[in-house]
C-alpha atoms as a PDB file:
ATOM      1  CA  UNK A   1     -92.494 -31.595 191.867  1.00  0.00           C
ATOM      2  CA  UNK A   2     -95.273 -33.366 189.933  1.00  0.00           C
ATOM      3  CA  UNK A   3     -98.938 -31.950 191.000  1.00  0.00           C
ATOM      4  CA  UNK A   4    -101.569 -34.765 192.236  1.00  0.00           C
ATOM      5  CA  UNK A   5    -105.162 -34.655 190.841  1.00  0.00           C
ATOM      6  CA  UNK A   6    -108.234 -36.004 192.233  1.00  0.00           C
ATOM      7  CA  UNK A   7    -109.866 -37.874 189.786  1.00  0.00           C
ATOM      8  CA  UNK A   8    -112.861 -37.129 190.993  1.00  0.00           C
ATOM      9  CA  UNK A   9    -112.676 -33.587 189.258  1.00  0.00           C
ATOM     10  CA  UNK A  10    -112.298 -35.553 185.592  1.00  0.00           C
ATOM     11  CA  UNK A  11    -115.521 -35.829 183.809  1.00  0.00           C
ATOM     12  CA  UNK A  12    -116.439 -37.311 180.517  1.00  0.00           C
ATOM     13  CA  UNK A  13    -114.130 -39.979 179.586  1.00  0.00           C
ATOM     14  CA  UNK A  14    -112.982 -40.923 176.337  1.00  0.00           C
ATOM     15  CA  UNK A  15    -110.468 -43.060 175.069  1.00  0.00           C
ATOM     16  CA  UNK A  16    -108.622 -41.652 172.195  1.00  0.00           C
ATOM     17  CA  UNK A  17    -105.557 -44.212 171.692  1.00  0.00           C
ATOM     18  CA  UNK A  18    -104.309 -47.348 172.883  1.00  0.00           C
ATOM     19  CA  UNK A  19    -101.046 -49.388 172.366  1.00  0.00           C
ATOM     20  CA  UNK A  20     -98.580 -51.595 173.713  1.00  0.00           C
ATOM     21  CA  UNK A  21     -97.568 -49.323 176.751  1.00  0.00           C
ATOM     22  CA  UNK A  22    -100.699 -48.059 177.993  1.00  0.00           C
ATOM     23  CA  UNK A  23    -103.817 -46.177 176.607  1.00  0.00           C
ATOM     24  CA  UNK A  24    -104.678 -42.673 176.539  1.00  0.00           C
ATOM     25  CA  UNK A  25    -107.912 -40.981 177.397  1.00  0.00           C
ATOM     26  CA  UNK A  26    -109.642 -37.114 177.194  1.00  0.00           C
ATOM     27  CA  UNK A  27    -111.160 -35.740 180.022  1.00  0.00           C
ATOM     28  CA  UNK A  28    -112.785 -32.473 180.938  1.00  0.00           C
ATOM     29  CA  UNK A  29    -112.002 -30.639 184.257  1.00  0.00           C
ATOM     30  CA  UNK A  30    -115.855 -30.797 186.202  1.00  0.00           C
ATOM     31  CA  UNK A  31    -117.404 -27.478 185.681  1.00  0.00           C
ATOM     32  CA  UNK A  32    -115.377 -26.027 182.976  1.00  0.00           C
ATOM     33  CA  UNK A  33    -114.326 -26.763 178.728  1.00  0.00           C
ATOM     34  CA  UNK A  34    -110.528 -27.205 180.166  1.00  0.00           C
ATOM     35  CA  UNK A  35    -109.891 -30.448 178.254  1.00  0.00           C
ATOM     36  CA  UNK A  36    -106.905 -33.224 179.398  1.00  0.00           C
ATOM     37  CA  UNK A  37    -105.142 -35.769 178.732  1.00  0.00           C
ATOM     38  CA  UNK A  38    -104.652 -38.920 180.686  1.00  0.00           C
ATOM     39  CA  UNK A  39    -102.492 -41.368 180.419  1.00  0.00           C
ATOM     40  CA  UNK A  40    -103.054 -45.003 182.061  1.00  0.00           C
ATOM     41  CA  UNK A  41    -100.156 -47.419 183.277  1.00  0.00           C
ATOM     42  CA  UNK A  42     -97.471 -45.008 183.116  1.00  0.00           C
ATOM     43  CA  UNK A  43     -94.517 -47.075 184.921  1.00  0.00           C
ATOM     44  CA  UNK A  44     -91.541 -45.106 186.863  1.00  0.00           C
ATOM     45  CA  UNK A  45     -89.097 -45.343 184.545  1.00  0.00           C
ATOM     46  CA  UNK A  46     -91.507 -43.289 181.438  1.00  0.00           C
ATOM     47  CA  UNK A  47     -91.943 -40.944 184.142  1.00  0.00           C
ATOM     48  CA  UNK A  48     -87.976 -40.035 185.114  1.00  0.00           C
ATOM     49  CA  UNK A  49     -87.445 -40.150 180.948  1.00  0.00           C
ATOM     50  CA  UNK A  50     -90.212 -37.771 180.178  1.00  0.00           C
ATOM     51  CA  UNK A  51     -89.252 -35.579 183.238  1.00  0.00           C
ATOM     52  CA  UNK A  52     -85.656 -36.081 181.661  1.00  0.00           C
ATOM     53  CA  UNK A  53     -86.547 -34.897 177.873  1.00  0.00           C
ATOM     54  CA  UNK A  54     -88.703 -31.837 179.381  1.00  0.00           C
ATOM     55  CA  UNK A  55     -87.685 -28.099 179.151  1.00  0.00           C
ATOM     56  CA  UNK A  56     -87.998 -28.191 175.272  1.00  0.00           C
ATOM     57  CA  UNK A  57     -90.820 -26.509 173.044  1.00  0.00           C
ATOM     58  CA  UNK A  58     -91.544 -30.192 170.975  1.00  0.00           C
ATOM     59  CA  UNK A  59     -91.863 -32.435 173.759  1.00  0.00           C
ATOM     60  CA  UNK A  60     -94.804 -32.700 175.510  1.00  0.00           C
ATOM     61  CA  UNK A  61     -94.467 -31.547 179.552  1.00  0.00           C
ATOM     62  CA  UNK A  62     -94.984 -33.676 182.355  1.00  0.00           C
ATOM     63  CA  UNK A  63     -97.621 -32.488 185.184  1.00  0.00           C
ATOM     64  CA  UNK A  64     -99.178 -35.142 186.434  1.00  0.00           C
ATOM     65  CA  UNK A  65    -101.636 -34.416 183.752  1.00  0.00           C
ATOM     66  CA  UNK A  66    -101.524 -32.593 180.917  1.00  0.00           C
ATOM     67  CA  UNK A  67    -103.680 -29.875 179.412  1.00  0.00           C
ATOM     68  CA  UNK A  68    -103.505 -30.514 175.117  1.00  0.00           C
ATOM     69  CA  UNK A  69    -106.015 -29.217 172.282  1.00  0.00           C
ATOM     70  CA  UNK A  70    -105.860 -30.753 169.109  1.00  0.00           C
ATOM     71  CA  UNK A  71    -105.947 -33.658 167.127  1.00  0.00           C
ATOM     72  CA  UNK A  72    -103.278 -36.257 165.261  1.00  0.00           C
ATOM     73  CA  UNK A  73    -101.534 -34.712 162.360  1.00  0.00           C
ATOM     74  CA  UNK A  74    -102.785 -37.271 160.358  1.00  0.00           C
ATOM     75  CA  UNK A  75    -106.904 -35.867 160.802  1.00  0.00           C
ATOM     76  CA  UNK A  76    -105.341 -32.014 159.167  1.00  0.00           C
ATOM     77  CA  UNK A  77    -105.575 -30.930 155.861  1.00  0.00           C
ATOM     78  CA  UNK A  78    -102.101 -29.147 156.187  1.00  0.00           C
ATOM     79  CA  UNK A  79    -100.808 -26.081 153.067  1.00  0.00           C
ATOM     80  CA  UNK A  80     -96.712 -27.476 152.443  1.00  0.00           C
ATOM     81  CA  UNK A  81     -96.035 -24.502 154.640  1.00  0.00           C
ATOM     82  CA  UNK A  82     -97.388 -26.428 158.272  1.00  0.00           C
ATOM     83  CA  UNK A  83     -96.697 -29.780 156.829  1.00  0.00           C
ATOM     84  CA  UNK A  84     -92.147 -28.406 156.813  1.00  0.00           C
ATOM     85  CA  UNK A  85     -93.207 -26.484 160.295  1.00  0.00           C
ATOM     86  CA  UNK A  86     -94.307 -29.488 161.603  1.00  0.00           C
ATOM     87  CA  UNK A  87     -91.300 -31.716 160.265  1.00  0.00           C
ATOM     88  CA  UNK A  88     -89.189 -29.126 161.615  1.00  0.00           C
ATOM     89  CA  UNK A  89     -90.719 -29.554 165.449  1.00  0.00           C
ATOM     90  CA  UNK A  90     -90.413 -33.321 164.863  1.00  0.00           C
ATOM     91  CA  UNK A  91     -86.638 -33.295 164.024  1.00  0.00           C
ATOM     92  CA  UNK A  92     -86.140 -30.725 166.665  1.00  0.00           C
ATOM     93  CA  UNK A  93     -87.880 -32.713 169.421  1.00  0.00           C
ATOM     94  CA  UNK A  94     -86.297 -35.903 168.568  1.00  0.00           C
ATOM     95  CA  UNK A  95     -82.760 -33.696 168.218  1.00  0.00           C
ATOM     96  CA  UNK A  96     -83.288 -32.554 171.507  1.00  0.00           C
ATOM     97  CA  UNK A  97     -83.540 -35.856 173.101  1.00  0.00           C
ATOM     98  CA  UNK A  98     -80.521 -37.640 171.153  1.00  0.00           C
ATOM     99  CA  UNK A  99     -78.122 -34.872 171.385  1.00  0.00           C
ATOM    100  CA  UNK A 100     -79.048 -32.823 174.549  1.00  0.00           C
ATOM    101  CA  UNK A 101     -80.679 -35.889 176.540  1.00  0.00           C
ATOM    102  CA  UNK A 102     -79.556 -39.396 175.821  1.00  0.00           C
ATOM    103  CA  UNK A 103     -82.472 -40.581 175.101  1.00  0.00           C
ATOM    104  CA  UNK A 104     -83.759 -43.129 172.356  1.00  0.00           C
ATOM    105  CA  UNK A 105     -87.989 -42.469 171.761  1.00  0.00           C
ATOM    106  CA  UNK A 106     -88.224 -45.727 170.875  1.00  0.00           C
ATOM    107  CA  UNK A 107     -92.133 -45.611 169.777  1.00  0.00           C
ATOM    108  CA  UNK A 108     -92.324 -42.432 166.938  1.00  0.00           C
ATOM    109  CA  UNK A 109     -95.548 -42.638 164.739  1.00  0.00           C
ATOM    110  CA  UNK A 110     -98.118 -39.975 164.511  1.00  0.00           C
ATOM    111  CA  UNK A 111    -100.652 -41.244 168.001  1.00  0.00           C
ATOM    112  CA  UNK A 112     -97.458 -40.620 169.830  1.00  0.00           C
ATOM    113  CA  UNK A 113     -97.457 -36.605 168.131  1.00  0.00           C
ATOM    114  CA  UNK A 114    -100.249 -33.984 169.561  1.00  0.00           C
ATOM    115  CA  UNK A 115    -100.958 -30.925 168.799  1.00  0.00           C
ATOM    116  CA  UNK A 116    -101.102 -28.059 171.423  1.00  0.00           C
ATOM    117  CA  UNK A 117    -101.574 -24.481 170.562  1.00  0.00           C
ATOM    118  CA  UNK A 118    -100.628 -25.843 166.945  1.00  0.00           C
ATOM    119  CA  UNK A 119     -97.044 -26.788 168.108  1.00  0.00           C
ATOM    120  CA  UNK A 120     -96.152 -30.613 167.857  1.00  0.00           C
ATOM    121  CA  UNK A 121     -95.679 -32.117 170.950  1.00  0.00           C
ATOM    122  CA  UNK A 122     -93.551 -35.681 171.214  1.00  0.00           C
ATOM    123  CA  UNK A 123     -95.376 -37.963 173.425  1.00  0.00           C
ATOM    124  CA  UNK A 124     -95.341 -41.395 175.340  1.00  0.00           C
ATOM    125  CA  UNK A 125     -92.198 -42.200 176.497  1.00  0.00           C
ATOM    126  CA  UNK A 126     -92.692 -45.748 177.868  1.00  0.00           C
ATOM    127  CA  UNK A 127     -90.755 -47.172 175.350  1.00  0.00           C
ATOM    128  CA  UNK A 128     -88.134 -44.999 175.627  1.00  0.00           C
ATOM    129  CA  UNK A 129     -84.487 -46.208 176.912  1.00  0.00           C
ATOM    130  CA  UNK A 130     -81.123 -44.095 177.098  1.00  0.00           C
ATOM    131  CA  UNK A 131     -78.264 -44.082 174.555  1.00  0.00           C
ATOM    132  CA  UNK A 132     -77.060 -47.411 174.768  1.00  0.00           C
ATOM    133  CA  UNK A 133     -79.399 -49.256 176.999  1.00  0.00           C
ATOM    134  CA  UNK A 134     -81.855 -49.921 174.218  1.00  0.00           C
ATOM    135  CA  UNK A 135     -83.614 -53.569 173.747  1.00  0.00           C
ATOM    136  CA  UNK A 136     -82.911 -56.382 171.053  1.00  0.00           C
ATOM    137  CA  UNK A 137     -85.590 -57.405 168.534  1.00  0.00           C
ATOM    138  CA  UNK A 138     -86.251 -60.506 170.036  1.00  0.00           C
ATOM    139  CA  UNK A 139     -89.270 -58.697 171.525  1.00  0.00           C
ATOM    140  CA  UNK A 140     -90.998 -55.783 168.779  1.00  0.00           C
ATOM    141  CA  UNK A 141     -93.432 -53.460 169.904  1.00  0.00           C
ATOM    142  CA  UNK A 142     -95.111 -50.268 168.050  1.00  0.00           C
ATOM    143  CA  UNK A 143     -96.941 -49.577 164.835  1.00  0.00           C
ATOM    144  CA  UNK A 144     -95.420 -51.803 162.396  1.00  0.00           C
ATOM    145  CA  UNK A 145     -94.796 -49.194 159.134  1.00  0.00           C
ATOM    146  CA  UNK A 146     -93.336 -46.564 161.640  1.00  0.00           C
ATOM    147  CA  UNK A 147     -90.703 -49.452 162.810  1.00  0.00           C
ATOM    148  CA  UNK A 148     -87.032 -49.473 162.163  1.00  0.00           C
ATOM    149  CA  UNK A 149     -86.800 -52.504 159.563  1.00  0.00           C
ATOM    150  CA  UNK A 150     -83.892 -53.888 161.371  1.00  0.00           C
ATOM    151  CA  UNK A 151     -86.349 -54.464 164.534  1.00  0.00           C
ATOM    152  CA  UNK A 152     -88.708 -56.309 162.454  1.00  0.00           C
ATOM    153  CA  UNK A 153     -85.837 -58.956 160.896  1.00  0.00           C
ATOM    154  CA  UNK A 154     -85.578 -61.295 163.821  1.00  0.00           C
ATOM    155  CA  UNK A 155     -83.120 -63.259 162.250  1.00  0.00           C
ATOM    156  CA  UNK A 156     -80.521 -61.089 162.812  1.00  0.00           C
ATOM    157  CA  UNK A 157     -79.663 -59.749 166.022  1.00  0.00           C
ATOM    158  CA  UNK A 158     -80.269 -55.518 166.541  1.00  0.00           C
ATOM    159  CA  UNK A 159     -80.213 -53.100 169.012  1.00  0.00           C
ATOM    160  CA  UNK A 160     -82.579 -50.177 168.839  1.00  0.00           C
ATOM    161  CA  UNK A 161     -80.549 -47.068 168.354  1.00  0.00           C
ATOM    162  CA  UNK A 162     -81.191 -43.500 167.269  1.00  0.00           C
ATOM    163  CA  UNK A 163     -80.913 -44.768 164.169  1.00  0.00           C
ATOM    164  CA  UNK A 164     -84.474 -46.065 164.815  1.00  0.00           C
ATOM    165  CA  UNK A 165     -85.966 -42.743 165.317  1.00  0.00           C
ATOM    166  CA  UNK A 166     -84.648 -41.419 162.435  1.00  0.00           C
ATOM    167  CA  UNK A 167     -86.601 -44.128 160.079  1.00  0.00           C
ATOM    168  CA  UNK A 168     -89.697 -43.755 162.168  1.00  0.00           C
ATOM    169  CA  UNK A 169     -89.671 -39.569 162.062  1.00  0.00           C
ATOM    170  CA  UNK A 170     -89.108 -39.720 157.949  1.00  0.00           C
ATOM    171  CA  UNK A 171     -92.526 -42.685 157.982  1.00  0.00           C
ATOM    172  CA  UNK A 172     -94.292 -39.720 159.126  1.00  0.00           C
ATOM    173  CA  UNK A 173     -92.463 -36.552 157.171  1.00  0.00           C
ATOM    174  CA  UNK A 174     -94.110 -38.658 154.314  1.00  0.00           C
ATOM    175  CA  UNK A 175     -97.443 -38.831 155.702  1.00  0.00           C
ATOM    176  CA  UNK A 176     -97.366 -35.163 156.403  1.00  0.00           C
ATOM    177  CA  UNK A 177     -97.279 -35.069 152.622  1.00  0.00           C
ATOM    178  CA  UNK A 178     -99.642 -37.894 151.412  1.00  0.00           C
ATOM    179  CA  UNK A 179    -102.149 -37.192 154.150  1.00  0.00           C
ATOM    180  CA  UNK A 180    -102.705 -40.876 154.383  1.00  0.00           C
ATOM    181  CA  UNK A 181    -101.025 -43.678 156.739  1.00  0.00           C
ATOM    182  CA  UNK A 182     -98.137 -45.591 155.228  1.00  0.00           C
ATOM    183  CA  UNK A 183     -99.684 -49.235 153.335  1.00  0.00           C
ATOM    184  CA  UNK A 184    -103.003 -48.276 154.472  1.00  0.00           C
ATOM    185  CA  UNK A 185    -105.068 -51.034 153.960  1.00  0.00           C
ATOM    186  CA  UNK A 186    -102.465 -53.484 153.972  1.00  0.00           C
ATOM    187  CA  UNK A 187    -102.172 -56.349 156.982  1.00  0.00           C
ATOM    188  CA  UNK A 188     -99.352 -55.876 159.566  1.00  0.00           C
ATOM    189  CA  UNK A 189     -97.656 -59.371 158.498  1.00  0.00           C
ATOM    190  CA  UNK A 190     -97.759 -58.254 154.700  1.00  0.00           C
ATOM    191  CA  UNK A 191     -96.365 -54.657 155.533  1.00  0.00           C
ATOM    192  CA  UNK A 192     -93.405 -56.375 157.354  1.00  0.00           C
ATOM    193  CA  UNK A 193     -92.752 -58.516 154.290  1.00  0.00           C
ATOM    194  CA  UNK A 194     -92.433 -55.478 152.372  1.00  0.00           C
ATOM    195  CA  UNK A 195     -90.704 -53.402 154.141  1.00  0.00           C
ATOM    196  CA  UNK A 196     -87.969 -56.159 154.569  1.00  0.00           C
ATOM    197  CA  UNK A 197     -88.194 -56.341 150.986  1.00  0.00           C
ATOM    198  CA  UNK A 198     -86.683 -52.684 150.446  1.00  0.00           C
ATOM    199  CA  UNK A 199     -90.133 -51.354 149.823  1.00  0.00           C
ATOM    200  CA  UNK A 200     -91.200 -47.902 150.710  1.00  0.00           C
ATOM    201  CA  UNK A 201     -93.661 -45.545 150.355  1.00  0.00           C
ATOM    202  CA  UNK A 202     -93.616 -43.801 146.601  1.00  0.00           C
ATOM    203  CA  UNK A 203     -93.795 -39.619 146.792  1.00  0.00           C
ATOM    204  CA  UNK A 204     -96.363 -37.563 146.480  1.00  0.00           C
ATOM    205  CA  UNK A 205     -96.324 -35.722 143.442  1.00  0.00           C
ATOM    206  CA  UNK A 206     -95.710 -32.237 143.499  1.00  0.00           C
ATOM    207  CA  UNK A 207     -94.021 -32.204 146.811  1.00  0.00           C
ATOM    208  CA  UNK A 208     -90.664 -30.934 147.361  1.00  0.00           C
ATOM    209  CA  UNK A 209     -87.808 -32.363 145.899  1.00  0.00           C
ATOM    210  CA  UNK A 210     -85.628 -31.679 148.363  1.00  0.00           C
ATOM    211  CA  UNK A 211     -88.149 -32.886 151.731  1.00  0.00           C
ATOM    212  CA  UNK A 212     -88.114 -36.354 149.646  1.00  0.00           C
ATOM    213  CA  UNK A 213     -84.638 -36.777 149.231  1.00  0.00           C
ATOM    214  CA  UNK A 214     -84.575 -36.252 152.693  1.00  0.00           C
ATOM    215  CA  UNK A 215     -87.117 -38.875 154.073  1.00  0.00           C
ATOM    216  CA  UNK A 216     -85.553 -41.344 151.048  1.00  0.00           C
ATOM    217  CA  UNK A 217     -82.285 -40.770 153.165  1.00  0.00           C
ATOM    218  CA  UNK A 218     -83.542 -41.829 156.290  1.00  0.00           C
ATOM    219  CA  UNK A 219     -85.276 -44.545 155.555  1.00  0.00           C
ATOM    220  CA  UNK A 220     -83.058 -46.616 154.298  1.00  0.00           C
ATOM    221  CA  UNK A 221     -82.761 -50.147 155.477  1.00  0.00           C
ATOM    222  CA  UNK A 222     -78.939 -50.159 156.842  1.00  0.00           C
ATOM    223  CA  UNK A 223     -79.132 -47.698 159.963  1.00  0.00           C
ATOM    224  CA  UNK A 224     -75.423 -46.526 158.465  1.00  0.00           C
ATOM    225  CA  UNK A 225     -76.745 -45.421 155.308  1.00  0.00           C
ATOM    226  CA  UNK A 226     -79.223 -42.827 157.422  1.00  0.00           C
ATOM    227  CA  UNK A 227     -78.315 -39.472 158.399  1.00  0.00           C
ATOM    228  CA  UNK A 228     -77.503 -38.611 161.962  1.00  0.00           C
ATOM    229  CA  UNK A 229     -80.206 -36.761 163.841  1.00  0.00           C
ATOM    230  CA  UNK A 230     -78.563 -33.345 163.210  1.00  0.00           C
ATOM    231  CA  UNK A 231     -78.583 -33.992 159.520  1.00  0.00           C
ATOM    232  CA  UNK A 232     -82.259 -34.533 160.179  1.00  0.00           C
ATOM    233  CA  UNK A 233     -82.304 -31.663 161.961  1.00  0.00           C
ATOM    234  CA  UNK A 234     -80.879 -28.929 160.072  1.00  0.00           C
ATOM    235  CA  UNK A 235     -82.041 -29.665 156.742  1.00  0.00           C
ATOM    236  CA  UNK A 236     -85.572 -28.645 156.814  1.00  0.00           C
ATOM    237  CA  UNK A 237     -84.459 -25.103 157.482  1.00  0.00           C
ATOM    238  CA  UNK A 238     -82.407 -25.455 154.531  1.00  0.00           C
ATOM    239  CA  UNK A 239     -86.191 -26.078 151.994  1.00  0.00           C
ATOM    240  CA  UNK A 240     -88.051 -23.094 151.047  1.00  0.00           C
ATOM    241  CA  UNK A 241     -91.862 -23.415 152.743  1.00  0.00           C
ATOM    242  CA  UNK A 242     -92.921 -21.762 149.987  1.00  0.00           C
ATOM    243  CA  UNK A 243     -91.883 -24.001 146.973  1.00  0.00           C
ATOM    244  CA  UNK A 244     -94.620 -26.220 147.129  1.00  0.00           C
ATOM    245  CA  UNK A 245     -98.184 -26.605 146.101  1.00  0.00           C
ATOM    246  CA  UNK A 246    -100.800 -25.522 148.760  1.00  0.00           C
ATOM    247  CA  UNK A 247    -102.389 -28.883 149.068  1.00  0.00           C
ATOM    248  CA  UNK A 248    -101.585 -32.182 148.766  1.00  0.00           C
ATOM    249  CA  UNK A 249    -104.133 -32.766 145.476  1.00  0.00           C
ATOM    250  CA  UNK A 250    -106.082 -36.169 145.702  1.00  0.00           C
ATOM    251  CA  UNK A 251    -104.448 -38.676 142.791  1.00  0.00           C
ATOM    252  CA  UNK A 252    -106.677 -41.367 141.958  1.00  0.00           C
ATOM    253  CA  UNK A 253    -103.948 -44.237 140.280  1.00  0.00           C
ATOM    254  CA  UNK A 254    -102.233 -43.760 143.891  1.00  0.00           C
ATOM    255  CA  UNK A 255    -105.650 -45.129 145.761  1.00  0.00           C
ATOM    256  CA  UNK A 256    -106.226 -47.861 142.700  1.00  0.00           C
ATOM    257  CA  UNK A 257    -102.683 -49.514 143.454  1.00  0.00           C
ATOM    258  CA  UNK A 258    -103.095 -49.352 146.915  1.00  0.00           C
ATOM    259  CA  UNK A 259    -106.573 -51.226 146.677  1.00  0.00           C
ATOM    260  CA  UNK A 260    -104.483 -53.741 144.397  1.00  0.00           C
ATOM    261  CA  UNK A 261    -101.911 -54.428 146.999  1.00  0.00           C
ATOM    262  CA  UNK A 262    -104.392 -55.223 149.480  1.00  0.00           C
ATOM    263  CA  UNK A 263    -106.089 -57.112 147.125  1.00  0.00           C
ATOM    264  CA  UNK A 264    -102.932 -58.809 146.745  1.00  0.00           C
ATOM    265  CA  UNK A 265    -102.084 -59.516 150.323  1.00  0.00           C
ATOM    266  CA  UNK A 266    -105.314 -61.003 151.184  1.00  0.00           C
ATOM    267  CA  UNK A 267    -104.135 -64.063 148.655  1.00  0.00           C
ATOM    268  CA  UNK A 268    -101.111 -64.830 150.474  1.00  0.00           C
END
């Protein structure tokens, strides 16, 4: 049974995401520092899926509305040993829904992943379909670096699979490393061109040879050339959390050809 709020008893309204499903707000509860989110336009069908994919640690539980604390993993300065915890809880999560629940996310990239009580919590599942039901690329929605490749080709024909998850999740196991978005800077059109072009994200230095084998793997451009979700799954508990540096350090050439690819995609 799903508990019904008067909204009357929500003060101080802020808006802390939008995208092509709905947007999300914080709230506090009048009279107290209980802080919630809200979501807005959440359609019947994102409500039997998310009641569907509950009942596992990862995935964020549906109330009516729910209570969170934190921020997007992206705003943390994370030691190696959160940034494999948190990769771990991501691959579990989206595990939980392939295998246990059916169900394709659909929309993985890092607004869609809270924090609460410092455990990840998956999030928005309005784009979400079941195994097999999933929607062509004639019509592309989400953040464009965190989207399957073979979504963004519109000349051929492809249906969103699991396989889609698995290249958004390993977009973001590489931004747990770098600390920064993927192609910041870079316009949406121009990021599509590259990433249809076979380019990806380079590694951090320093990080863990193994964790970037791993998020090479899966985002490869032919879905059949990336690992199934309990590949995904089991293989972080397989890298030592404590062969790593503490920090990601700050590298300076890494910024410079980042500001020359923009630079760059501003002439076209």
């Amino acid at each position: 049974m799903v508990d019904q709020y008067d909204s009357h008893d929500l003060i101080n309204f802020k808006i802390i995401g939008s995208g092509g499903s709905a947007s999300v707000y914080v709230a506090n509860w009048k009279n107290t520092s209980t802080i919630y989110a809200i979501k807005k336009s959440v359609d019947n069908k994102e409500v039997y899926l998310t009641i569907r994919a509950s009942s596992h640690e990862n995935i964020i539980q549906f109330r009516g509305i729910t209570k969170l604390e934190g921020k997007y993993l992206r705003n943390n300065t994370l030691e190696w040993k959160n940034q494999l915890r948190f990769a771990k809880e991501i691959a579990s999560a989206t595990c939980w829904l392939h295998d246990k629940k059916g169900i394709i996310h659909g929309d993985i990239h890092p607004n869609n992943i809270l924090i609460h009580k410092d455990t990840v919590k998956l999030a928005d599942f309005g784009r979400s379909c079941l195994k097999g039901s999933g929607r062509y690329n004639t019509q592309v929605w989400g953040v464009t670096p965190y989207v399957d490749p073979k979504m963004l080709d519109k000349k051929i024909p492809y249906k969103m699979s699991e396989k889609s998850d698995i290249y958004s999740i390993e977009v973001i196991f590489w931004e747990l490393t770098s600390r920064s978005s993927p192609f910041d800077g870079l316009d949406g059109d121009y990021i599509t061109f590259k990433v249809l072009s076979g380019v990806r994200e380079e590694p951090v230095p320093n990080t863990n040879v193994k964790f970037i084998g791993l998020y090479q793997k899966c985002w490869e451009q032919e879905p059949d050339e990336r690992p199934n979700i309990l590949k995904v799954n089991d293989t972080p508990n397989r890298i030592d959390s404590e062969n790593n540096v503490s920090t990601v350090p700050y590298f300076k050439e890494r910024e410079e050809r980042k500001k020359t690819e923009f630079e760059h995609s501003c002439q076209i």
